[in-house]
PDB file of N, CA and C in Angstrom:
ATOM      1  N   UNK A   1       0.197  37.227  41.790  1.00  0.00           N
ATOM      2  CA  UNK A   1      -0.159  36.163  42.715  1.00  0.00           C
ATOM      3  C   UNK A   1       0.639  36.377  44.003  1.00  0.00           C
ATOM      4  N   UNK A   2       0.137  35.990  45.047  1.00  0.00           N
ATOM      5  CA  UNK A   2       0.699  36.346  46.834  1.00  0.00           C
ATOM      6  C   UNK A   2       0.752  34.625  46.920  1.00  0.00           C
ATOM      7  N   UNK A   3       1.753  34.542  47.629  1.00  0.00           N
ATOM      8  CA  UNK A   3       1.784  33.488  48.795  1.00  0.00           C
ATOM      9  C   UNK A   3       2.150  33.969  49.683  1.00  0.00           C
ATOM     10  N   UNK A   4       1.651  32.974  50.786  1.00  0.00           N
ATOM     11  CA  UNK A   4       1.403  33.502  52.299  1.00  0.00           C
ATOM     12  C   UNK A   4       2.300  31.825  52.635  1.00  0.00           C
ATOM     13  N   UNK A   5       3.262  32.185  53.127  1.00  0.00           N
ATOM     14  CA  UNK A   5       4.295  31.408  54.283  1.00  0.00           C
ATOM     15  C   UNK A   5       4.125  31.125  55.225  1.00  0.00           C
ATOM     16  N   UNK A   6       3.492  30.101  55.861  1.00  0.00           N
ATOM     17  CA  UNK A   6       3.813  30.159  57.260  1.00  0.00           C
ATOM     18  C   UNK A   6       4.489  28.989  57.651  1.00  0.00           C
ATOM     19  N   UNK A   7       5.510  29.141  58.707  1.00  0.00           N
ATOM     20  CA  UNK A   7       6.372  28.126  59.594  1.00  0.00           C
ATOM     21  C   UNK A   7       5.779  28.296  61.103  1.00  0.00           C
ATOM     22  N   UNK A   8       5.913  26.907  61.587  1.00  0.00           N
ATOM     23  CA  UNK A   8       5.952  26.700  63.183  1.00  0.00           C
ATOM     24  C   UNK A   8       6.761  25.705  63.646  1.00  0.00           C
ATOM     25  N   UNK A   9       6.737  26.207  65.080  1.00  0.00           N
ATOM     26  CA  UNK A   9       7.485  25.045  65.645  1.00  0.00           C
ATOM     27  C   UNK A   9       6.160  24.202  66.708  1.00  0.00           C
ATOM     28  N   UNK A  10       6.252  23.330  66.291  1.00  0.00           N
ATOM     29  CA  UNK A  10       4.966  22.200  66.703  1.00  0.00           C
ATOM     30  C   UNK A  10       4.835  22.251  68.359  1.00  0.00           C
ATOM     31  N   UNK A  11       4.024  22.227  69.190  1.00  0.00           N
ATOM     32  CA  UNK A  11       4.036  21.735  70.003  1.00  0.00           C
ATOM     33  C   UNK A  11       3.546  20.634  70.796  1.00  0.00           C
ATOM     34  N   UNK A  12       1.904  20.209  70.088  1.00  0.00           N
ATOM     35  CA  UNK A  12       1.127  19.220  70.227  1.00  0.00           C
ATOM     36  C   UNK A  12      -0.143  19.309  69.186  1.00  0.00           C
ATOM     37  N   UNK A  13      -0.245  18.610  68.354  1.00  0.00           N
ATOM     38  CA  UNK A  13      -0.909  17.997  67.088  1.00  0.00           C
ATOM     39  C   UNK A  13      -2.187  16.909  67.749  1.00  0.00           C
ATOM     40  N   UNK A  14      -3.183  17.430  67.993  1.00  0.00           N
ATOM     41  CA  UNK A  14      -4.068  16.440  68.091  1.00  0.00           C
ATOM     42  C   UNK A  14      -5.342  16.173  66.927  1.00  0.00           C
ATOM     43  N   UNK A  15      -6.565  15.306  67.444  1.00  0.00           N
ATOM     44  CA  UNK A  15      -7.202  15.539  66.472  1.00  0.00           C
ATOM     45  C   UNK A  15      -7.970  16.404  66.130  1.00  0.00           C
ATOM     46  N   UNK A  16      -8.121  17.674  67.363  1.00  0.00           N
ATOM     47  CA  UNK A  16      -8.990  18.547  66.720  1.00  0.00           C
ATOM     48  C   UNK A  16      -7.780  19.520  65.826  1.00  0.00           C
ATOM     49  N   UNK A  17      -6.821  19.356  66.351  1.00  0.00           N
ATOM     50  CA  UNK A  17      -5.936  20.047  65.373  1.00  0.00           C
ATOM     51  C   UNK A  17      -6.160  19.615  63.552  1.00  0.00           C
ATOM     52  N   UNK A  18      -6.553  18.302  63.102  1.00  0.00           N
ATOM     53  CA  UNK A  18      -6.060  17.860  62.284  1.00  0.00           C
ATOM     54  C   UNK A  18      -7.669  17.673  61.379  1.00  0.00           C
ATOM     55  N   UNK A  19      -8.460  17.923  61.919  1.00  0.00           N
ATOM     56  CA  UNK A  19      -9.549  18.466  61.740  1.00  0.00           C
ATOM     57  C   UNK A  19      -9.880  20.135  61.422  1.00  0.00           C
ATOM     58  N   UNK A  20      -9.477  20.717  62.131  1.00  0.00           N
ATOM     59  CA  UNK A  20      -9.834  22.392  62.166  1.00  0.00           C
ATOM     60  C   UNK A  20      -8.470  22.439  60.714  1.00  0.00           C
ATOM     61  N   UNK A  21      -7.390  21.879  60.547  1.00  0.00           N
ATOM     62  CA  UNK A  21      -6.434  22.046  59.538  1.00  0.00           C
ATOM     63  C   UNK A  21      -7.282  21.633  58.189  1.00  0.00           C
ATOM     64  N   UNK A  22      -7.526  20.701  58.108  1.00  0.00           N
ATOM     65  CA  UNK A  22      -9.119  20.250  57.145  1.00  0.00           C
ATOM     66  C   UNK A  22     -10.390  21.237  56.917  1.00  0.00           C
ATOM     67  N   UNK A  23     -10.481  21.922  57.663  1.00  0.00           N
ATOM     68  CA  UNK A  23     -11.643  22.500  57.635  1.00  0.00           C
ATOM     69  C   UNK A  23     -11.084  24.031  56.755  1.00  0.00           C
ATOM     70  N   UNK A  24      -9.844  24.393  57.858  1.00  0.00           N
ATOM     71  CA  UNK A  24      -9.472  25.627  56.834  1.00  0.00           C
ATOM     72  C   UNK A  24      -8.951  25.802  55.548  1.00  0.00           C
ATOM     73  N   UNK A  25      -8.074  24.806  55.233  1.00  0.00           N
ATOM     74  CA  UNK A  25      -7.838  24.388  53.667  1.00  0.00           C
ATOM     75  C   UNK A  25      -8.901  24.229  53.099  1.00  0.00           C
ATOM     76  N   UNK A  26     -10.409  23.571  53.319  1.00  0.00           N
ATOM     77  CA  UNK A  26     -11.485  23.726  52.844  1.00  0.00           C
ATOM     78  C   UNK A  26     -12.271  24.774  52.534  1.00  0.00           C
ATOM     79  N   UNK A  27     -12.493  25.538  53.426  1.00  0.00           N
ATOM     80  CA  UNK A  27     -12.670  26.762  53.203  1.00  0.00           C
ATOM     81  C   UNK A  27     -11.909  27.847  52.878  1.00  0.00           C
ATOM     82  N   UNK A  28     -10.647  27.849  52.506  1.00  0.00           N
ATOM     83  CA  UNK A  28      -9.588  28.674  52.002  1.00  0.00           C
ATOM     84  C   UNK A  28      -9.928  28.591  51.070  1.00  0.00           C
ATOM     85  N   UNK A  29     -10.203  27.502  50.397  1.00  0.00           N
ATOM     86  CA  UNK A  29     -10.141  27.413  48.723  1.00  0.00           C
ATOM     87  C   UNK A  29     -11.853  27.442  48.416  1.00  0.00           C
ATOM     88  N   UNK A  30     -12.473  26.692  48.911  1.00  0.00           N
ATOM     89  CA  UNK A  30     -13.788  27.124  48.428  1.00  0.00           C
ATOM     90  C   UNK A  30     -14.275  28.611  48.666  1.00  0.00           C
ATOM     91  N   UNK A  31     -13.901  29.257  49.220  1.00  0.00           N
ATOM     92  CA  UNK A  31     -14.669  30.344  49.888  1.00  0.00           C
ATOM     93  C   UNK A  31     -13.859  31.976  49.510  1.00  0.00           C
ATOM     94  N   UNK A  32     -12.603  31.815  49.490  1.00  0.00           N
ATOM     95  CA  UNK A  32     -11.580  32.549  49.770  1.00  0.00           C
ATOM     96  C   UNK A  32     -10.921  33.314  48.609  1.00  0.00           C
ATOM     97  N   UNK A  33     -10.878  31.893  47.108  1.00  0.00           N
ATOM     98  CA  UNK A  33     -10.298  32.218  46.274  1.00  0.00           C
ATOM     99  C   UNK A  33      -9.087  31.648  46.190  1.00  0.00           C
ATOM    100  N   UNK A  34      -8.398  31.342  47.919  1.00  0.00           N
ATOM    101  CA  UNK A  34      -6.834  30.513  47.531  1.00  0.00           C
ATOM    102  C   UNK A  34      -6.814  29.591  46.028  1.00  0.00           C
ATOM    103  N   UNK A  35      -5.489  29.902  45.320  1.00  0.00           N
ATOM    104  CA  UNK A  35      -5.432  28.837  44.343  1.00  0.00           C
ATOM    105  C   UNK A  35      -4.520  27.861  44.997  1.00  0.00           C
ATOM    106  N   UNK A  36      -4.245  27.588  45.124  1.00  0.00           N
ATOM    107  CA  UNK A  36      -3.475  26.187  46.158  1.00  0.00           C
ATOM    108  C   UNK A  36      -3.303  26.663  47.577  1.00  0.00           C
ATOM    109  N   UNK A  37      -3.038  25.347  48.258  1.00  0.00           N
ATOM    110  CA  UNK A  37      -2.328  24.769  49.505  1.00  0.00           C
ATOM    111  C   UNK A  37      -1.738  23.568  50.021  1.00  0.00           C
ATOM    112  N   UNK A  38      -0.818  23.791  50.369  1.00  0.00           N
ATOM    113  CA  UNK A  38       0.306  22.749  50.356  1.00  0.00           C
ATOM    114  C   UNK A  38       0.972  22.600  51.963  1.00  0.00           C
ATOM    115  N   UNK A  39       1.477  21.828  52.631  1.00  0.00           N
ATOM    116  CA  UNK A  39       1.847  21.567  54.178  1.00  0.00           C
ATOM    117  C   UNK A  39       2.357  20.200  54.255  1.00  0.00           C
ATOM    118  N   UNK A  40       3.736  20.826  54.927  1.00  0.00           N
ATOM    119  CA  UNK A  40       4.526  19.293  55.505  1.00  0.00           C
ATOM    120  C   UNK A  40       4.806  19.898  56.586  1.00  0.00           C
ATOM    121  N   UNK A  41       5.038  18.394  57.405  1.00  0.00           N
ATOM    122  CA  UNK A  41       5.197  18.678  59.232  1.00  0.00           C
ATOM    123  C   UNK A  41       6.754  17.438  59.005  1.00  0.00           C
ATOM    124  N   UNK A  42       7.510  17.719  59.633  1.00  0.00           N
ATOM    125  CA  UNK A  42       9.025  16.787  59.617  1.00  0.00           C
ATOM    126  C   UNK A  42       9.435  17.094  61.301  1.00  0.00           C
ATOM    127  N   UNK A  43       8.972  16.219  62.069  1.00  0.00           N
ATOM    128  CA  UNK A  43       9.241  16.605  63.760  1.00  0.00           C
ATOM    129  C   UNK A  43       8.691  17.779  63.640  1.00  0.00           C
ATOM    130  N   UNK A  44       9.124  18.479  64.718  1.00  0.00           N
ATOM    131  CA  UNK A  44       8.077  19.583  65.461  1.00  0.00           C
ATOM    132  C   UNK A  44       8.178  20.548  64.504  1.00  0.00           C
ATOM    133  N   UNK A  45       8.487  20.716  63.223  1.00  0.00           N
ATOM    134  CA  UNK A  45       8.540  21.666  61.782  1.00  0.00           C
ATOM    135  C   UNK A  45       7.623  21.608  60.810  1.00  0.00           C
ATOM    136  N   UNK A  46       6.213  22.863  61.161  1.00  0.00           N
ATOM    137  CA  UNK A  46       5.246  22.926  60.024  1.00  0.00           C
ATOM    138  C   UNK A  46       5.804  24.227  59.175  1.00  0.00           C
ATOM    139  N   UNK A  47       5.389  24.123  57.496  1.00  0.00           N
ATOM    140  CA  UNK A  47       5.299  25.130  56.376  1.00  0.00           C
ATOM    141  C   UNK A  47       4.247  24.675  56.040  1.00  0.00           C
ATOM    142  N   UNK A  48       3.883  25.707  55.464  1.00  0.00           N
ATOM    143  CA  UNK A  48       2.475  25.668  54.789  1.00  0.00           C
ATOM    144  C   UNK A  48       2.454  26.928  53.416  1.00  0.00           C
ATOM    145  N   UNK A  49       2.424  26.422  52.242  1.00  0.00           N
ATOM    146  CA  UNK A  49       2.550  27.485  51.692  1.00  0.00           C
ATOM    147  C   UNK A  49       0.835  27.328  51.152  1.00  0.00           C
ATOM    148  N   UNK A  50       0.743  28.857  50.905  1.00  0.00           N
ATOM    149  CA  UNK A  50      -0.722  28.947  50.169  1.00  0.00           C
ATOM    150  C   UNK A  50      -0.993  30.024  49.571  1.00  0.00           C
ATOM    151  N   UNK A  51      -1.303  30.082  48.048  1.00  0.00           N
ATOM    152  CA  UNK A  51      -0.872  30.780  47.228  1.00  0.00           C
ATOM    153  C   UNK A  51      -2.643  31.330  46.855  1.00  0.00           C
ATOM    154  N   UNK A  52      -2.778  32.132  46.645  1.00  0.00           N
ATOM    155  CA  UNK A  52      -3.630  34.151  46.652  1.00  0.00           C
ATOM    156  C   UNK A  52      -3.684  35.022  45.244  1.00  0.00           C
ATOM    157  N   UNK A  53      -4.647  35.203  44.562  1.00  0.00           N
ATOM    158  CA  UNK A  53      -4.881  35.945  43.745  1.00  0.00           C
ATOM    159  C   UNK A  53      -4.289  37.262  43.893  1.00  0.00           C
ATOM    160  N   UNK A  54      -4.682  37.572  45.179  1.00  0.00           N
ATOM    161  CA  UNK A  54      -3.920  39.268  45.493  1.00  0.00           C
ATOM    162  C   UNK A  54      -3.922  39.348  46.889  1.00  0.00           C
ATOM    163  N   UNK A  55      -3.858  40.754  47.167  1.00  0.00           N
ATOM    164  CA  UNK A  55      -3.832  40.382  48.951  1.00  0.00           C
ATOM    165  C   UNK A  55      -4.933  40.796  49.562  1.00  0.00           C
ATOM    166  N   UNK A  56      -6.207  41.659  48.481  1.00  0.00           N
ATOM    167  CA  UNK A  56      -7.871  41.342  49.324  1.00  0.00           C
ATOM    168  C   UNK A  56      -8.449  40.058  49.906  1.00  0.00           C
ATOM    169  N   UNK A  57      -7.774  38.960  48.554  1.00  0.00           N
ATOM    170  CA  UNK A  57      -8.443  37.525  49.292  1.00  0.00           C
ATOM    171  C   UNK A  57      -7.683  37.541  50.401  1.00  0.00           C
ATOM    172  N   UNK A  58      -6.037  37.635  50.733  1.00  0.00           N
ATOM    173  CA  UNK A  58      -5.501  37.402  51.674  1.00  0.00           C
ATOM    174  C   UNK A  58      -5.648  38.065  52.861  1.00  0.00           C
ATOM    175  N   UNK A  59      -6.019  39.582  52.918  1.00  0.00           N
ATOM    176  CA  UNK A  59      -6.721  39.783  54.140  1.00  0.00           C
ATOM    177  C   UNK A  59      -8.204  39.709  54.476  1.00  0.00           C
ATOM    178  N   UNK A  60      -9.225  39.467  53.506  1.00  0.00           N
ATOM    179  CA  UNK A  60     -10.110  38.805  53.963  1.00  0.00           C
ATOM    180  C   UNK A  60     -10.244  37.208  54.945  1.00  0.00           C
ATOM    181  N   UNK A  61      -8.919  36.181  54.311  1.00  0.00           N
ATOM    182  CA  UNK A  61      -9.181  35.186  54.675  1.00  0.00           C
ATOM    183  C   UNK A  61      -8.620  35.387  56.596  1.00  0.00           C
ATOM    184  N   UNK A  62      -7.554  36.367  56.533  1.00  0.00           N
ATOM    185  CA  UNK A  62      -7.250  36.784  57.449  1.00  0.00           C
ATOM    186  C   UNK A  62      -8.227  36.836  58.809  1.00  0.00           C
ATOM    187  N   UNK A  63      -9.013  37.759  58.096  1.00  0.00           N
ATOM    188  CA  UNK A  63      -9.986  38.233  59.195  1.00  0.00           C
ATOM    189  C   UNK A  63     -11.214  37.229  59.463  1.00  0.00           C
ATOM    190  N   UNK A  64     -11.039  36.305  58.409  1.00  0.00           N
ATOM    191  CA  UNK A  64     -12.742  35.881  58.505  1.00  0.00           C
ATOM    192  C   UNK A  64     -12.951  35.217  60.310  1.00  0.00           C
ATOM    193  N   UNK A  65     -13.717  34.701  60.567  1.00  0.00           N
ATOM    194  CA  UNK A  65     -13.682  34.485  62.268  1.00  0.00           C
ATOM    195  C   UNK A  65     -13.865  33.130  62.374  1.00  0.00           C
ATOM    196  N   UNK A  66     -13.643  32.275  61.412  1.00  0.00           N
ATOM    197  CA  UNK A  66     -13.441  30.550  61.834  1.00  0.00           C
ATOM    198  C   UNK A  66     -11.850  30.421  61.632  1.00  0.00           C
ATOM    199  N   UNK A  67     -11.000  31.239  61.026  1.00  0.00           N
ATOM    200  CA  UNK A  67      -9.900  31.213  61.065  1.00  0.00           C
ATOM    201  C   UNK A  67      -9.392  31.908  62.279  1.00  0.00           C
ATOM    202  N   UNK A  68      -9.897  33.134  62.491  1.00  0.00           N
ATOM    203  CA  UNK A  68      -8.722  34.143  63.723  1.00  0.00           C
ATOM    204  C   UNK A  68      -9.440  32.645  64.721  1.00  0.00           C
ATOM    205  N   UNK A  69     -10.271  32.610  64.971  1.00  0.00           N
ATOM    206  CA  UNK A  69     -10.454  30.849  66.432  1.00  0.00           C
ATOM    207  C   UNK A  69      -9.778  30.238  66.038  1.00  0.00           C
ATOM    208  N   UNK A  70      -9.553  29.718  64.545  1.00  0.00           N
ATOM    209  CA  UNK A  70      -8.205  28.910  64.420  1.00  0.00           C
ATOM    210  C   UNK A  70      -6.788  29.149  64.935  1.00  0.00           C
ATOM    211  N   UNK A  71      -6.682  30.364  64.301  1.00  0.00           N
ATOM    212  CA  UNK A  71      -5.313  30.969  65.087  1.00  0.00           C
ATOM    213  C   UNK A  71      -5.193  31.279  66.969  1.00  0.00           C
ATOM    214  N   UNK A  72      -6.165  31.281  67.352  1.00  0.00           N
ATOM    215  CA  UNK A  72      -6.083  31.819  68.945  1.00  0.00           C
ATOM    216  C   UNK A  72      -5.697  30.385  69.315  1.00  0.00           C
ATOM    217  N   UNK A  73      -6.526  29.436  68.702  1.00  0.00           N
ATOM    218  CA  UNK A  73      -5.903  28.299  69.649  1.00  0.00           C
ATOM    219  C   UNK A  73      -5.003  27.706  69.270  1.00  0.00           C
ATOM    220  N   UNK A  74      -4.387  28.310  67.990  1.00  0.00           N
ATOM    221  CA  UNK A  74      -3.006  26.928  67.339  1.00  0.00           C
ATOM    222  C   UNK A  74      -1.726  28.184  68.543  1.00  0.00           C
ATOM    223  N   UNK A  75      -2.129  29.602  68.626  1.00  0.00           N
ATOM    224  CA  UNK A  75      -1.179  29.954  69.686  1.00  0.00           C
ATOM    225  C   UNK A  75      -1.115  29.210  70.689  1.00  0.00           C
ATOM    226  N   UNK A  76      -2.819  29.125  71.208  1.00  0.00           N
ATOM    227  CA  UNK A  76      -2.612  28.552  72.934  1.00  0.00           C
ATOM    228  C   UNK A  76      -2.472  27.203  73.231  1.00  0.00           C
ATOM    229  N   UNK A  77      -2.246  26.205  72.394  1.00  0.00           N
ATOM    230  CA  UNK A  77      -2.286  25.624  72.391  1.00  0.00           C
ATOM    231  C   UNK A  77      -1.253  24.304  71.325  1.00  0.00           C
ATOM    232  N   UNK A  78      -1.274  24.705  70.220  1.00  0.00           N
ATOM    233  CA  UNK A  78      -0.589  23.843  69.002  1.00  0.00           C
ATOM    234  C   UNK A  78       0.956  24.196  68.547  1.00  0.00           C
ATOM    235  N   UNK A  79       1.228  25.154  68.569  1.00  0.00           N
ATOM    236  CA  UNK A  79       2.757  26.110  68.538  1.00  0.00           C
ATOM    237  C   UNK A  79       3.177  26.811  69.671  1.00  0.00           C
ATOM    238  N   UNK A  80       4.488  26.404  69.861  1.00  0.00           N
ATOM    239  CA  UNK A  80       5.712  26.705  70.691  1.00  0.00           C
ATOM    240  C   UNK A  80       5.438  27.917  69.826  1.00  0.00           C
ATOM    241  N   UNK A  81       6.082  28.486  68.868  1.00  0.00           N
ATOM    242  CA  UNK A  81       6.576  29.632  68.104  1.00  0.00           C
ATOM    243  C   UNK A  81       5.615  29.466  66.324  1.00  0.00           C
ATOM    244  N   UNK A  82       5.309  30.584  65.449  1.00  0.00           N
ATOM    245  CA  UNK A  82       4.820  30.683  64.196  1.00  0.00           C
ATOM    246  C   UNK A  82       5.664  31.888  63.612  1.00  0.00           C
ATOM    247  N   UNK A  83       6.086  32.199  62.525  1.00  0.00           N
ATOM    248  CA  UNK A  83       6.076  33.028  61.536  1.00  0.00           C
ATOM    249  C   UNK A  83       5.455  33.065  60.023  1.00  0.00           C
ATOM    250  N   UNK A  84       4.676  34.221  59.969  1.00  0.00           N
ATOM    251  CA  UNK A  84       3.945  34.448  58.311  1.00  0.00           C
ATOM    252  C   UNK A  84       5.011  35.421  57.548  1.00  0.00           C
ATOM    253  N   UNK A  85       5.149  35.178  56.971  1.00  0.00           N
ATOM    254  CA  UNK A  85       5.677  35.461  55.558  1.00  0.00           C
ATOM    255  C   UNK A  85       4.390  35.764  54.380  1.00  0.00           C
ATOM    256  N   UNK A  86       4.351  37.085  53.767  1.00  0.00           N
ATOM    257  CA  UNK A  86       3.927  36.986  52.575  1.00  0.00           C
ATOM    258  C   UNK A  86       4.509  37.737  51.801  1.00  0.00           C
ATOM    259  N   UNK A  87       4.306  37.449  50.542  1.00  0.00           N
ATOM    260  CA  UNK A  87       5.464  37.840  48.991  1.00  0.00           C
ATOM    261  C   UNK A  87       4.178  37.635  48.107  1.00  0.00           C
ATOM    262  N   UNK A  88       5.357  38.602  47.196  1.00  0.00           N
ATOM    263  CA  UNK A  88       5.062  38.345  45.584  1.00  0.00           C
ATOM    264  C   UNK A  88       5.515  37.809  44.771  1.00  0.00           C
ATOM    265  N   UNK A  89       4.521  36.792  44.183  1.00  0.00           N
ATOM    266  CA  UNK A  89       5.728  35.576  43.534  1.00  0.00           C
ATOM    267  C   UNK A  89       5.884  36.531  41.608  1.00  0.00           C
ATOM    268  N   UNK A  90       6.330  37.215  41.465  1.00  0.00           N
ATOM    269  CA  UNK A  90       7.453  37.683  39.973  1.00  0.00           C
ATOM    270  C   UNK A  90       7.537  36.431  38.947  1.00  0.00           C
ATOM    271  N   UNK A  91       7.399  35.550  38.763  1.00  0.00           N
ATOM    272  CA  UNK A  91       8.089  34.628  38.534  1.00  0.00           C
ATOM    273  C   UNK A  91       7.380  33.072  38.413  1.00  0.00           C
ATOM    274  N   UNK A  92       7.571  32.839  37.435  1.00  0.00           N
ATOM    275  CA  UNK A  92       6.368  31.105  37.543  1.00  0.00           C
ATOM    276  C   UNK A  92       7.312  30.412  36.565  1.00  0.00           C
ATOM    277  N   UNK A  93       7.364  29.217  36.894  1.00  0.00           N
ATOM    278  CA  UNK A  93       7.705  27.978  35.524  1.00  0.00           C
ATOM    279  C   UNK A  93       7.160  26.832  35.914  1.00  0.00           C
ATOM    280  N   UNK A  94       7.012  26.094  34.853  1.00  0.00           N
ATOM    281  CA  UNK A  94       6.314  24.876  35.259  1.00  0.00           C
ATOM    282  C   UNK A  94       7.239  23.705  34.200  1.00  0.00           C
ATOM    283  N   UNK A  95       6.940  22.404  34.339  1.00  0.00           N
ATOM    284  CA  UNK A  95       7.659  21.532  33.289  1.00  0.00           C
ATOM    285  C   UNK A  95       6.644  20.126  33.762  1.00  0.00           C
ATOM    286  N   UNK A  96       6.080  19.513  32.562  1.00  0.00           N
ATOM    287  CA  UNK A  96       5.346  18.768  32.886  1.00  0.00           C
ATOM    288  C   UNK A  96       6.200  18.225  31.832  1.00  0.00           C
ATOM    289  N   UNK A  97       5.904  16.345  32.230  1.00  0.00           N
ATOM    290  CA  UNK A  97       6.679  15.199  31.482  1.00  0.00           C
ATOM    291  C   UNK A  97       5.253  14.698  30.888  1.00  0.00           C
TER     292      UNK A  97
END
């Protein structure tokens, strides 16, 4: 399993932001194969983790072209600064009550 990391530093969050963020978690997982996605914003600090069968889904989702428009404008527009991170998660536990 891959997760894909990403951090930003916020710059302006509107609603098409919060919409197009809806739309790609939607289609990440319906379309893509992602098995989860997860995102907290704390002041101008987004993570987003989102976890990948392997890394074909992950560079497919990469490339697909409602995402790279996603990404051109969260540069020009939504983030001061971003970093991706991706890994191999080795390692799982779970504990349910």
């Amino acid at each position: 399993m891959i997760v894909v990391i990403f951090r930003a530093r916020v710059a302006a969050l509107d609603a098409q932001y919060s919409a197009t963020a809806a739309r790609m978690r939607e289609l990440a997982l319906s379309q893509f194969g992602c098995l989860a996605f997860h995102a907290v914003t704390e002041g101008d600090e987004e993570v987003a983790l989102s976890y990948w069968p392997d890394e074909a889904a992950v560079r497919a989702w990469r490339a697909h072209p409602e995402h790279v428009a996603a990404q051109r404008v969260g540069r020009e527009r939504w983030y001061h600064s971003y970093s991706v991170e991706v890994a191999e998660v080795t390692r799982q536990y779970h504990h349910t009550r």
